[in-house]
PDB file of N, CA and C in Angstrom:
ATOM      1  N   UNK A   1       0.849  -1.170   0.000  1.00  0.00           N
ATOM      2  CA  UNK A   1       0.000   0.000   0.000  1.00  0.00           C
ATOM      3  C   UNK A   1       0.898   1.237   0.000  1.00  0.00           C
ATOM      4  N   UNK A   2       0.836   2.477  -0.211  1.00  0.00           N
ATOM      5  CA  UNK A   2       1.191   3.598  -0.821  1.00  0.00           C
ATOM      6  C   UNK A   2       0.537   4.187   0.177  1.00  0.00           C
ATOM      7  N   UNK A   3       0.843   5.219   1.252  1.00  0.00           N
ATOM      8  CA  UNK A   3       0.657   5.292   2.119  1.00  0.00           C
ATOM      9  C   UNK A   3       1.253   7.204   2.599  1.00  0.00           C
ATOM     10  N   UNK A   4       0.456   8.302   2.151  1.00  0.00           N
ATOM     11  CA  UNK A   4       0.699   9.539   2.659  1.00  0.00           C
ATOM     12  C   UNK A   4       0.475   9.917   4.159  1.00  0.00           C
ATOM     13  N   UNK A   5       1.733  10.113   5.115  1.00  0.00           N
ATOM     14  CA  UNK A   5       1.427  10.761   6.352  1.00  0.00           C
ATOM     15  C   UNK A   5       1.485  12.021   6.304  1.00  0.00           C
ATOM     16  N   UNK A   6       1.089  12.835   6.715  1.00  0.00           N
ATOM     17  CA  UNK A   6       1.134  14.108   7.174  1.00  0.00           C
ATOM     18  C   UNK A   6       1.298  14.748   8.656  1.00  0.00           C
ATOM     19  N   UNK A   7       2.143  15.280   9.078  1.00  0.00           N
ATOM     20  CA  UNK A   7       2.920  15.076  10.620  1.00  0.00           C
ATOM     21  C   UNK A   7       3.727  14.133  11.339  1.00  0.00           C
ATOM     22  N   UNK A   8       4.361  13.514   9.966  1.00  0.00           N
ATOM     23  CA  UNK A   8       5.240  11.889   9.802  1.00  0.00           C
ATOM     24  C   UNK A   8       6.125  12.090  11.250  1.00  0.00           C
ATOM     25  N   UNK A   9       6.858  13.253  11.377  1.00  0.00           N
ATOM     26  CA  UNK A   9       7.881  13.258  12.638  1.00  0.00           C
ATOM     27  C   UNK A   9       7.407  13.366  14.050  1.00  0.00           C
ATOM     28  N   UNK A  10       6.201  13.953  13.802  1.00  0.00           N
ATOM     29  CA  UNK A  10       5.338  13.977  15.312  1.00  0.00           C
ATOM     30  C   UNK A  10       5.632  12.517  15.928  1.00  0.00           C
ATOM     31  N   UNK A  11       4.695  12.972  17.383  1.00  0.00           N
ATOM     32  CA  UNK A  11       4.976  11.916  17.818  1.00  0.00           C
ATOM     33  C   UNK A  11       4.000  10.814  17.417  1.00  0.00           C
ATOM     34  N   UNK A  12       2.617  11.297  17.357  1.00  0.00           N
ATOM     35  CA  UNK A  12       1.455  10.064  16.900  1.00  0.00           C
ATOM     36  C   UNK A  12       2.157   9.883  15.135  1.00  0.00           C
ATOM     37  N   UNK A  13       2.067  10.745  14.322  1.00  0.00           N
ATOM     38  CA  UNK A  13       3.295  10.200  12.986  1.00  0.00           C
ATOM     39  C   UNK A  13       4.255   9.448  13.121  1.00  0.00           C
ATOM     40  N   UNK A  14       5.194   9.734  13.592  1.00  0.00           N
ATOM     41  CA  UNK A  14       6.003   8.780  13.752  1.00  0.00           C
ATOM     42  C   UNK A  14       5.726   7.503  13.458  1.00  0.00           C
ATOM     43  N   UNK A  15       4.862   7.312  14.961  1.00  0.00           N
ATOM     44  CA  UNK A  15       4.466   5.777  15.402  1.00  0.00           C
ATOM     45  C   UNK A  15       3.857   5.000  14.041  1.00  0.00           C
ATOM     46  N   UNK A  16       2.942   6.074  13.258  1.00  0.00           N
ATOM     47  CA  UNK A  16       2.252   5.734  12.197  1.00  0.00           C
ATOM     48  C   UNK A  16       3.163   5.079  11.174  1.00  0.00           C
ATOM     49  N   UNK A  17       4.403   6.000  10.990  1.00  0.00           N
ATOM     50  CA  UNK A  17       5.292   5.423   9.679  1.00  0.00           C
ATOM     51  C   UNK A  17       5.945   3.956   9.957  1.00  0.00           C
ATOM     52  N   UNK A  18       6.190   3.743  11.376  1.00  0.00           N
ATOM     53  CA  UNK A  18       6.722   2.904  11.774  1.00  0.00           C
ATOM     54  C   UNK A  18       6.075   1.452  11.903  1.00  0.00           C
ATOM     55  N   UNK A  19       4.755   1.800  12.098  1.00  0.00           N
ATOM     56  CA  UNK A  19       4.057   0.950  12.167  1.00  0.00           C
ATOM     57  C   UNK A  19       3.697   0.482  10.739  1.00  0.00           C
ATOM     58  N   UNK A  20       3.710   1.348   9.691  1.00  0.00           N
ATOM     59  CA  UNK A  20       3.171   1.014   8.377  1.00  0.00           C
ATOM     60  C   UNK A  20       4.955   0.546   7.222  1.00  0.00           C
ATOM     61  N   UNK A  21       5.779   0.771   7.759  1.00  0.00           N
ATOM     62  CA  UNK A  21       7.004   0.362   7.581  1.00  0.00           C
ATOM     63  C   UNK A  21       6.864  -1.359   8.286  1.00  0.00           C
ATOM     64  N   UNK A  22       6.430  -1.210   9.109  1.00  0.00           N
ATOM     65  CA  UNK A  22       6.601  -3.019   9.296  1.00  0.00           C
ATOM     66  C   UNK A  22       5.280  -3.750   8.805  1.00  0.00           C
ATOM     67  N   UNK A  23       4.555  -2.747   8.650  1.00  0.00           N
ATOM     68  CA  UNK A  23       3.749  -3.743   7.673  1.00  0.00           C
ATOM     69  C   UNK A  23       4.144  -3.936   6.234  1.00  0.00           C
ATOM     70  N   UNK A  24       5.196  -3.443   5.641  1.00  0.00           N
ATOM     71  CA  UNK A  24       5.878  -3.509   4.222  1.00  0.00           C
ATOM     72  C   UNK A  24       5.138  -2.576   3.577  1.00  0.00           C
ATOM     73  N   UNK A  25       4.524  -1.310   3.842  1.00  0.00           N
ATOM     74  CA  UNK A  25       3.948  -0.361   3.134  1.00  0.00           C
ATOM     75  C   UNK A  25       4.942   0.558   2.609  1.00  0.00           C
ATOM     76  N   UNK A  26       4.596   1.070   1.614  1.00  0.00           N
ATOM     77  CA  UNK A  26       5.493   2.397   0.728  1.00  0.00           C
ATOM     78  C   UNK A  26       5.196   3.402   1.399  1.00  0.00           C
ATOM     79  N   UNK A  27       5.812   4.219   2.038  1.00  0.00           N
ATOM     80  CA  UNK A  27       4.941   5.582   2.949  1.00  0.00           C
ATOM     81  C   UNK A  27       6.077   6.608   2.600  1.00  0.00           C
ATOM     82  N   UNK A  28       5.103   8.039   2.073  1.00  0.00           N
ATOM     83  CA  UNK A  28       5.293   9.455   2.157  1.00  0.00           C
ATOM     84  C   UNK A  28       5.608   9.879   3.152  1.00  0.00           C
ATOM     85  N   UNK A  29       6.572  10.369   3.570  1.00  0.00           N
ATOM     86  CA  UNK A  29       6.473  10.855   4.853  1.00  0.00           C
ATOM     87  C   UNK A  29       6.636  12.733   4.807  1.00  0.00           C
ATOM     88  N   UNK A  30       5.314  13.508   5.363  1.00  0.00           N
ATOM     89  CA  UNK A  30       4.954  14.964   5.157  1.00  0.00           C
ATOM     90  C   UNK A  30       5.552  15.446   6.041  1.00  0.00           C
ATOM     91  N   UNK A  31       6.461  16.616   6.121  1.00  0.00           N
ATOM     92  CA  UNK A  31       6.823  17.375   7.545  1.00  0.00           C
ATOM     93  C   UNK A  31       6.832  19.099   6.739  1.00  0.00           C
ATOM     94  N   UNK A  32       6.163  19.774   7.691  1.00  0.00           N
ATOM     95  CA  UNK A  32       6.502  21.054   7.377  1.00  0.00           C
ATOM     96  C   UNK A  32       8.067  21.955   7.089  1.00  0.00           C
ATOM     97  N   UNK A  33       8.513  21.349   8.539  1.00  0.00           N
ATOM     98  CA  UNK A  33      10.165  21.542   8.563  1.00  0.00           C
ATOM     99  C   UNK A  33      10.667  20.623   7.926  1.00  0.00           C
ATOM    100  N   UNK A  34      11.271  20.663   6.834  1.00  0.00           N
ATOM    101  CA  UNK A  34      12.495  19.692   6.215  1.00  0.00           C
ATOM    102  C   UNK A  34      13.438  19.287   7.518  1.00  0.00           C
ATOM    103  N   UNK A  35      14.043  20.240   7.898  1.00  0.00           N
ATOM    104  CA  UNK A  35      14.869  20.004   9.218  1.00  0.00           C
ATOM    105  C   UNK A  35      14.707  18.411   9.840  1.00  0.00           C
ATOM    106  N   UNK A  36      13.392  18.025  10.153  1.00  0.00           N
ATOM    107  CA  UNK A  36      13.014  17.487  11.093  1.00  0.00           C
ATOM    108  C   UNK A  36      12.926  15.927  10.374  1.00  0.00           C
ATOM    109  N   UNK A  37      13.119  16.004   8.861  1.00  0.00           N
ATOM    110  CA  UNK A  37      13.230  14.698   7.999  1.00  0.00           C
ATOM    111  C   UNK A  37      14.455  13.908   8.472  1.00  0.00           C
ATOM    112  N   UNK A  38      15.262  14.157   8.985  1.00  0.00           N
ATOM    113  CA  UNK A  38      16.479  12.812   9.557  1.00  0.00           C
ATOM    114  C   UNK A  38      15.881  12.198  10.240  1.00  0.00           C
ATOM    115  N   UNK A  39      15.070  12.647  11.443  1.00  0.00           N
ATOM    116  CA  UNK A  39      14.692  11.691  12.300  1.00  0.00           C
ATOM    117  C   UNK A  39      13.318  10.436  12.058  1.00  0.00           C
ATOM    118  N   UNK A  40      13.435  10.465  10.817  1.00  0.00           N
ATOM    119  CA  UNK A  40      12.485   9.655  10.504  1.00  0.00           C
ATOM    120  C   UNK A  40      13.282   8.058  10.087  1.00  0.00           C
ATOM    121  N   UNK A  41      12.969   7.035   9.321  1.00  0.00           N
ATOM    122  CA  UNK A  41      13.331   5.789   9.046  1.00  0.00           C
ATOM    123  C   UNK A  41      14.314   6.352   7.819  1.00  0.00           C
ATOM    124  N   UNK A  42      15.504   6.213   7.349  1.00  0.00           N
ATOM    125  CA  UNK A  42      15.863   6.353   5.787  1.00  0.00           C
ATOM    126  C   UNK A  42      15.407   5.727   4.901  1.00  0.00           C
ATOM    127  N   UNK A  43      14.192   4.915   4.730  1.00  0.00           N
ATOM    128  CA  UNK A  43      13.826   3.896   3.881  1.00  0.00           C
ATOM    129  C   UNK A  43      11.949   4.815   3.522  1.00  0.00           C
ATOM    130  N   UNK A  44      12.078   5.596   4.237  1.00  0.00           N
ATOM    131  CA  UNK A  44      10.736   6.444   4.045  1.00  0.00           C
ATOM    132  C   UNK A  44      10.960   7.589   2.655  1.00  0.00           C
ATOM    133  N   UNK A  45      10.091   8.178   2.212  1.00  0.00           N
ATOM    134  CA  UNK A  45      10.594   9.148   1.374  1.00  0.00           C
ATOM    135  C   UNK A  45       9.864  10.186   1.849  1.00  0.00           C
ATOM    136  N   UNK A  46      11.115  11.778   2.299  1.00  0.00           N
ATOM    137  CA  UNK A  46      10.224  12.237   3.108  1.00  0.00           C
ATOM    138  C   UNK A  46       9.995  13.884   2.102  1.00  0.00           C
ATOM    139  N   UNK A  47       8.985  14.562   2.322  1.00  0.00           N
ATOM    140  CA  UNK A  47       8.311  15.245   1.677  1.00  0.00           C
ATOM    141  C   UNK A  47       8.097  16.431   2.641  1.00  0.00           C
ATOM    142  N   UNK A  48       8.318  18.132   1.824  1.00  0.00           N
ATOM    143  CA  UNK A  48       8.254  18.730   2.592  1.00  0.00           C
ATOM    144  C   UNK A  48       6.685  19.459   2.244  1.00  0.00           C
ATOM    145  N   UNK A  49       5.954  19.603   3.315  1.00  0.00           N
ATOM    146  CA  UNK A  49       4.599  20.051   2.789  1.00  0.00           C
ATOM    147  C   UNK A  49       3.925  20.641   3.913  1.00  0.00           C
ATOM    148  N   UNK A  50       2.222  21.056   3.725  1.00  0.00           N
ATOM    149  CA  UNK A  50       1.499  21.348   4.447  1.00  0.00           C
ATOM    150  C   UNK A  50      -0.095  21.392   4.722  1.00  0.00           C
ATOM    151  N   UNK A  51      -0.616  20.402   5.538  1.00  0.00           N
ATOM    152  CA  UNK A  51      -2.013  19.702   5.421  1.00  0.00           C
ATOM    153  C   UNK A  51      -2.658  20.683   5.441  1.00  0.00           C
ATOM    154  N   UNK A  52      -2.818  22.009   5.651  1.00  0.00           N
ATOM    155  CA  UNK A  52      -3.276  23.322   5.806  1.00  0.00           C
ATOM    156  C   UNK A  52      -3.490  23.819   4.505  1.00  0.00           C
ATOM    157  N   UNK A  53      -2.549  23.091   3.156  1.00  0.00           N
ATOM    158  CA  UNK A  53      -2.688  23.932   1.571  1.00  0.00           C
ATOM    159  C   UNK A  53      -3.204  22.915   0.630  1.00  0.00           C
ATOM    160  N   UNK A  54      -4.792  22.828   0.381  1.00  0.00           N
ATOM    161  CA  UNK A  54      -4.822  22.232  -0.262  1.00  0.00           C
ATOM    162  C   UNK A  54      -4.103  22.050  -1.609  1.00  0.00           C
ATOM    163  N   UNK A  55      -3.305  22.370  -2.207  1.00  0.00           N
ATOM    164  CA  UNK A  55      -2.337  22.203  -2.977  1.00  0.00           C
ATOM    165  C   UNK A  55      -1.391  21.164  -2.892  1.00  0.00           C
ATOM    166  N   UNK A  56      -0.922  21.404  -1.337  1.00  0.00           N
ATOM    167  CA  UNK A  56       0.035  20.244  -0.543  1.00  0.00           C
ATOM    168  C   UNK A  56      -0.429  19.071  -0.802  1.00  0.00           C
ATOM    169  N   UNK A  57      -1.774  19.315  -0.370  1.00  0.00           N
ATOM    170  CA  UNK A  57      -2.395  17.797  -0.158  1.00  0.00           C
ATOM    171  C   UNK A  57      -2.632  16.870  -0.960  1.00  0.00           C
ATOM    172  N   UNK A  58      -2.895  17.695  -2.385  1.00  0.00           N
ATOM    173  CA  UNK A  58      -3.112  17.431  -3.696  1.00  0.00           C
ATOM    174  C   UNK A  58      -1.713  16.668  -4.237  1.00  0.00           C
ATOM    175  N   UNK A  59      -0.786  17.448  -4.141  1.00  0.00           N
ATOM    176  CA  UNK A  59       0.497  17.142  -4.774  1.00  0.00           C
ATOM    177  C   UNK A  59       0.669  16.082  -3.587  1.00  0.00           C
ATOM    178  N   UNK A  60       0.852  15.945  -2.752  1.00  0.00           N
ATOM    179  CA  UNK A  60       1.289  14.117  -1.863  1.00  0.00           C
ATOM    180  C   UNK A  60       0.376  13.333  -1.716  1.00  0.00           C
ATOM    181  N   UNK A  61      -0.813  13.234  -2.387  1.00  0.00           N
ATOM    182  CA  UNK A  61      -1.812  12.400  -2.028  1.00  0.00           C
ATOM    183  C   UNK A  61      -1.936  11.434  -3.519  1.00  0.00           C
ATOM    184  N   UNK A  62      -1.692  12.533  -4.277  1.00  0.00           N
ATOM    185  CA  UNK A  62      -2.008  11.823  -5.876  1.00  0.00           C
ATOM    186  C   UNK A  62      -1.226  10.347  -6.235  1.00  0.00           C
ATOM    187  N   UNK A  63      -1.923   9.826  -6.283  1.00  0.00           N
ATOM    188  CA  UNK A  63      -1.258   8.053  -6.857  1.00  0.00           C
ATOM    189  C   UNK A  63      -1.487   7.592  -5.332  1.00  0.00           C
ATOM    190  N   UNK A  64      -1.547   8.161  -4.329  1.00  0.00           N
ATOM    191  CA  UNK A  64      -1.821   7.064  -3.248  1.00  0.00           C
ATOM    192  C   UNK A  64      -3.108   6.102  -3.041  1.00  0.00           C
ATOM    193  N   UNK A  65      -2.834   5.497  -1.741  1.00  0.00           N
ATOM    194  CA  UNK A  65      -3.829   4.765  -1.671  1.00  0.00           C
ATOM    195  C   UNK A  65      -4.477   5.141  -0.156  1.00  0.00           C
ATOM    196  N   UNK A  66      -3.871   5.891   0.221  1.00  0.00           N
ATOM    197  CA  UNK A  66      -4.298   6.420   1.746  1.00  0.00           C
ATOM    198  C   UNK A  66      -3.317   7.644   2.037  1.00  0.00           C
ATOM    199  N   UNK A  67      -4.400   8.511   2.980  1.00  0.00           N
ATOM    200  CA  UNK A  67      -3.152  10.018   3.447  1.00  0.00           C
ATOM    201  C   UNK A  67      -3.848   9.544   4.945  1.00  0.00           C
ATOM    202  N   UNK A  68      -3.052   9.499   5.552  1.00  0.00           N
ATOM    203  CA  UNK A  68      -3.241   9.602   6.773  1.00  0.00           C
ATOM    204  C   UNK A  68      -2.378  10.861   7.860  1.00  0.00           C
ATOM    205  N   UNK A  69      -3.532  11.783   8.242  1.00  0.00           N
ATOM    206  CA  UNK A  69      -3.465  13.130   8.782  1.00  0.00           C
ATOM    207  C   UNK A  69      -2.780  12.846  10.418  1.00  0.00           C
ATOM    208  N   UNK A  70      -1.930  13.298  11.032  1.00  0.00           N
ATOM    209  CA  UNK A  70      -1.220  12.907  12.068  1.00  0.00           C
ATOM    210  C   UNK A  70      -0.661  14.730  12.726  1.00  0.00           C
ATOM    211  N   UNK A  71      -1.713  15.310  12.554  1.00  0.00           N
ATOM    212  CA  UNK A  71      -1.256  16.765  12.589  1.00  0.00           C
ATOM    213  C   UNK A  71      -1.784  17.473  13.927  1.00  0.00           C
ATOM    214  N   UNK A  72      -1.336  18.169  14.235  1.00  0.00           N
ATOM    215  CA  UNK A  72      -2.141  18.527  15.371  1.00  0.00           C
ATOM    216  C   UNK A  72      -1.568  20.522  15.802  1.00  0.00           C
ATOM    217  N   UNK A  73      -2.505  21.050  16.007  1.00  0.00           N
ATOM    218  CA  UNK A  73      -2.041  22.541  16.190  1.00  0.00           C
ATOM    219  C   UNK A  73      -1.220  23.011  17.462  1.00  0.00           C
ATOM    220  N   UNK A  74      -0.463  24.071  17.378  1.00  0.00           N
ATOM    221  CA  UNK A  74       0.375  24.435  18.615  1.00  0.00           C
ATOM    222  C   UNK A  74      -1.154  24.728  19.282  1.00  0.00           C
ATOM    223  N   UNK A  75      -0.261  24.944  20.779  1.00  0.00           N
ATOM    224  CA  UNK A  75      -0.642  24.916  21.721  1.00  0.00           C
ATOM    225  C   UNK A  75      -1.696  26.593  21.691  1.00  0.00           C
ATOM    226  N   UNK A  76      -2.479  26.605  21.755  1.00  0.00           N
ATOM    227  CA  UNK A  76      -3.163  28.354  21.420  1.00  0.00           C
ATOM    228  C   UNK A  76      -3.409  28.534  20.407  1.00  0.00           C
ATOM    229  N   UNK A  77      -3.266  27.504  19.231  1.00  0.00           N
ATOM    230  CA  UNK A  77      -3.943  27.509  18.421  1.00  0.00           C
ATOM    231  C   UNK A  77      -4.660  26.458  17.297  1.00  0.00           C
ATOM    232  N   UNK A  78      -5.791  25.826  18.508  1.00  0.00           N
ATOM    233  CA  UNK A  78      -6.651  25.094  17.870  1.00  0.00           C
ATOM    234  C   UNK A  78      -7.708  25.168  17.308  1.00  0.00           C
ATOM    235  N   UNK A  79      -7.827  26.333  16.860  1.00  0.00           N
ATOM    236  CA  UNK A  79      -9.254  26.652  15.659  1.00  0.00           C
ATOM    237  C   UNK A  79      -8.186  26.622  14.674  1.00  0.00           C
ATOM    238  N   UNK A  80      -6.945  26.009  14.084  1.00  0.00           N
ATOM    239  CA  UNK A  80      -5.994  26.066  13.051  1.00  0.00           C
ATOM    240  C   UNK A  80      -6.775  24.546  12.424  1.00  0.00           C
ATOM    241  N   UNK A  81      -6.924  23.608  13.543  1.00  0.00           N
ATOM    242  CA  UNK A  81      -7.338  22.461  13.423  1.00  0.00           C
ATOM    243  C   UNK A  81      -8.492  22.022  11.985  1.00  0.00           C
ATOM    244  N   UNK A  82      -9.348  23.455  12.397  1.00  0.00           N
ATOM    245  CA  UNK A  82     -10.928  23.539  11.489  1.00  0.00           C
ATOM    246  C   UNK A  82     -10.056  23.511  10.226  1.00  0.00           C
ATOM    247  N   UNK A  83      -9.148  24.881   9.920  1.00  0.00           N
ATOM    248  CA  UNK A  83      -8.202  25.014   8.916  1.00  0.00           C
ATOM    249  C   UNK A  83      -8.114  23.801   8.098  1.00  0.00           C
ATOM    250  N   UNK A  84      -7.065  23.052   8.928  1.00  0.00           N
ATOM    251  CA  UNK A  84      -6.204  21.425   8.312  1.00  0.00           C
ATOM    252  C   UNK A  84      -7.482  20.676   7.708  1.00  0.00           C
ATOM    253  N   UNK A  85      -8.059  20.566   9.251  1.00  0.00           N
ATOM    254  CA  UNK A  85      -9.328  19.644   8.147  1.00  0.00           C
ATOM    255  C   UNK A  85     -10.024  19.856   7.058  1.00  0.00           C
ATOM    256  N   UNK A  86     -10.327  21.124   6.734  1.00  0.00           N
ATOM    257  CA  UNK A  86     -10.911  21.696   5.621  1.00  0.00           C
ATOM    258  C   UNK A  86     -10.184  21.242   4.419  1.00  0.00           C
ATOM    259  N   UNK A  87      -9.289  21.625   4.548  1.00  0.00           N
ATOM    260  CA  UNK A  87      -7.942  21.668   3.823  1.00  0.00           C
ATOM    261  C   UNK A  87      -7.377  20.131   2.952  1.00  0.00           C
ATOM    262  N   UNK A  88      -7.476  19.358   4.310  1.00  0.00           N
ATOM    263  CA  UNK A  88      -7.555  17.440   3.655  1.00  0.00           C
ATOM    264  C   UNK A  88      -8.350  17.398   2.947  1.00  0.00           C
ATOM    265  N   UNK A  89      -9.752  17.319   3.579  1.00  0.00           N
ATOM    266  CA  UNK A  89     -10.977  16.878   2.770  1.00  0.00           C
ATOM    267  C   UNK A  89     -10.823  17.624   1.268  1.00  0.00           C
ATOM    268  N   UNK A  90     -10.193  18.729   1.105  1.00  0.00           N
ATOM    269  CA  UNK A  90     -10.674  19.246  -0.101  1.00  0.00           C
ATOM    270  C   UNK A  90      -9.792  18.955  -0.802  1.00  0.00           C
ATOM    271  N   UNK A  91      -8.846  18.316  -0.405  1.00  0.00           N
ATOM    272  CA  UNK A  91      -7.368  18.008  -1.300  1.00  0.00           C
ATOM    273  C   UNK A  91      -7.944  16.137  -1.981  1.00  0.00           C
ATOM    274  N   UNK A  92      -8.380  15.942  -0.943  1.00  0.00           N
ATOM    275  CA  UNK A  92      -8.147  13.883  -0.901  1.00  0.00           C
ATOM    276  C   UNK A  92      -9.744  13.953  -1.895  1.00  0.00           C
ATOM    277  N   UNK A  93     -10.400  14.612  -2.008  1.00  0.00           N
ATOM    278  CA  UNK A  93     -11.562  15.046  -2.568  1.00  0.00           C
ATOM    279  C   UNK A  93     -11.457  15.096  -4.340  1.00  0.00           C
ATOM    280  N   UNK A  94     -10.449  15.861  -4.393  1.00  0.00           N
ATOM    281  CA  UNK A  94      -9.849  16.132  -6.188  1.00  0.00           C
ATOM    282  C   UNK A  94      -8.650  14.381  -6.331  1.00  0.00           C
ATOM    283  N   UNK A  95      -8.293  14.116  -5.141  1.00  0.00           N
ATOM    284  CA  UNK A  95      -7.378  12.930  -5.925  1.00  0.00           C
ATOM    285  C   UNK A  95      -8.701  11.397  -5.494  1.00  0.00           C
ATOM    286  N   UNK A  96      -9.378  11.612  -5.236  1.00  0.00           N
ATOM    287  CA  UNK A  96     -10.378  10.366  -4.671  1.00  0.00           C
ATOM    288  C   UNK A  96      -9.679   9.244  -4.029  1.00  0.00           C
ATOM    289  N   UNK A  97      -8.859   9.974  -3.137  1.00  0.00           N
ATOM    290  CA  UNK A  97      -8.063   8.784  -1.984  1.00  0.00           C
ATOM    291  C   UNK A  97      -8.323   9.318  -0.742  1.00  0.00           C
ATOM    292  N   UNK A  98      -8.902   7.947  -0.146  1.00  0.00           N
ATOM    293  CA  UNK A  98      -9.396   7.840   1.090  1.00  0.00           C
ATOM    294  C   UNK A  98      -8.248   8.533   2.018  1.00  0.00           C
ATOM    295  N   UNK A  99      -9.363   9.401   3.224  1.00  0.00           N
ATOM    296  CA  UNK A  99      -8.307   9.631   4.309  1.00  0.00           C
ATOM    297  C   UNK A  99      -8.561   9.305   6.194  1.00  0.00           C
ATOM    298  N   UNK A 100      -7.532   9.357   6.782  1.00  0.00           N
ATOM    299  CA  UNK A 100      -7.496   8.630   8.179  1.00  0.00           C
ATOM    300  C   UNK A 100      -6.815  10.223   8.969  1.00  0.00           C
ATOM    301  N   UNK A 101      -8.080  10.387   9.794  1.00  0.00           N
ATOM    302  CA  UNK A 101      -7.093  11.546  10.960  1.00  0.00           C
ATOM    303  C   UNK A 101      -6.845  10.755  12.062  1.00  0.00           C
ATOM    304  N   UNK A 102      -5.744  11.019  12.683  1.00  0.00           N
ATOM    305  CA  UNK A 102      -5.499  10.289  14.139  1.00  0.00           C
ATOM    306  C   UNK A 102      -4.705  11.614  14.730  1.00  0.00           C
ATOM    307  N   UNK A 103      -4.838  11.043  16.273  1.00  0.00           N
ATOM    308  CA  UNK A 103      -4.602  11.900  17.141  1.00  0.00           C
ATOM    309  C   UNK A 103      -4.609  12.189  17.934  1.00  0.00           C
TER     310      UNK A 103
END
């Protein structure tokens, strides 16, 4: 499976890539900060983006078979949240691939 995370380095991401890495899945891995792409698996391919633009979402979702949302807002600002979600749905919407929020 082909497999888009979004908040891959977080901590609930993480767990996600890792977990979908031992299931033998192909996984995207999304981080806003490039920076923060080492600490992921080297066998991931990691992607710099943002679940907030539907554009983003569009461009890492296309050819998949799942985006799974792993995002979550700073601290003071969780009406950003309404944002992201808007934002998935309208992206995974134009590529017709199913999506998973966790969190």
């Amino acid at each position: 499976m082909r497999i888009t995370v979004f908040g891959a380095a977080g901590n609930v991401g993480s767990r996600v890539v890792t977990e979908a890495l031992a299931r033998g899945h192909h996984v995207i891995a999304v981080v806003r900060d490039p920076a923060r792409g080492h600490t992921l698996p080297a066998v991931v391919e990691v992607r710099a983006g943002d679940a907030a633009h539907v554009a983003d979402v569009v461009e890492l979702s296309t050819g998949q078979d799942v985006v799974i949302s792993a995002t979550r807002p700073a601290p003071g600002r969780e009406p950003d949240l309404v944002t992201t979600t808007e934002a998935l749905l309208a992206g995974v919407v134009r590529t017709g691939v199913r999506l998973l929020l966790v969190g």
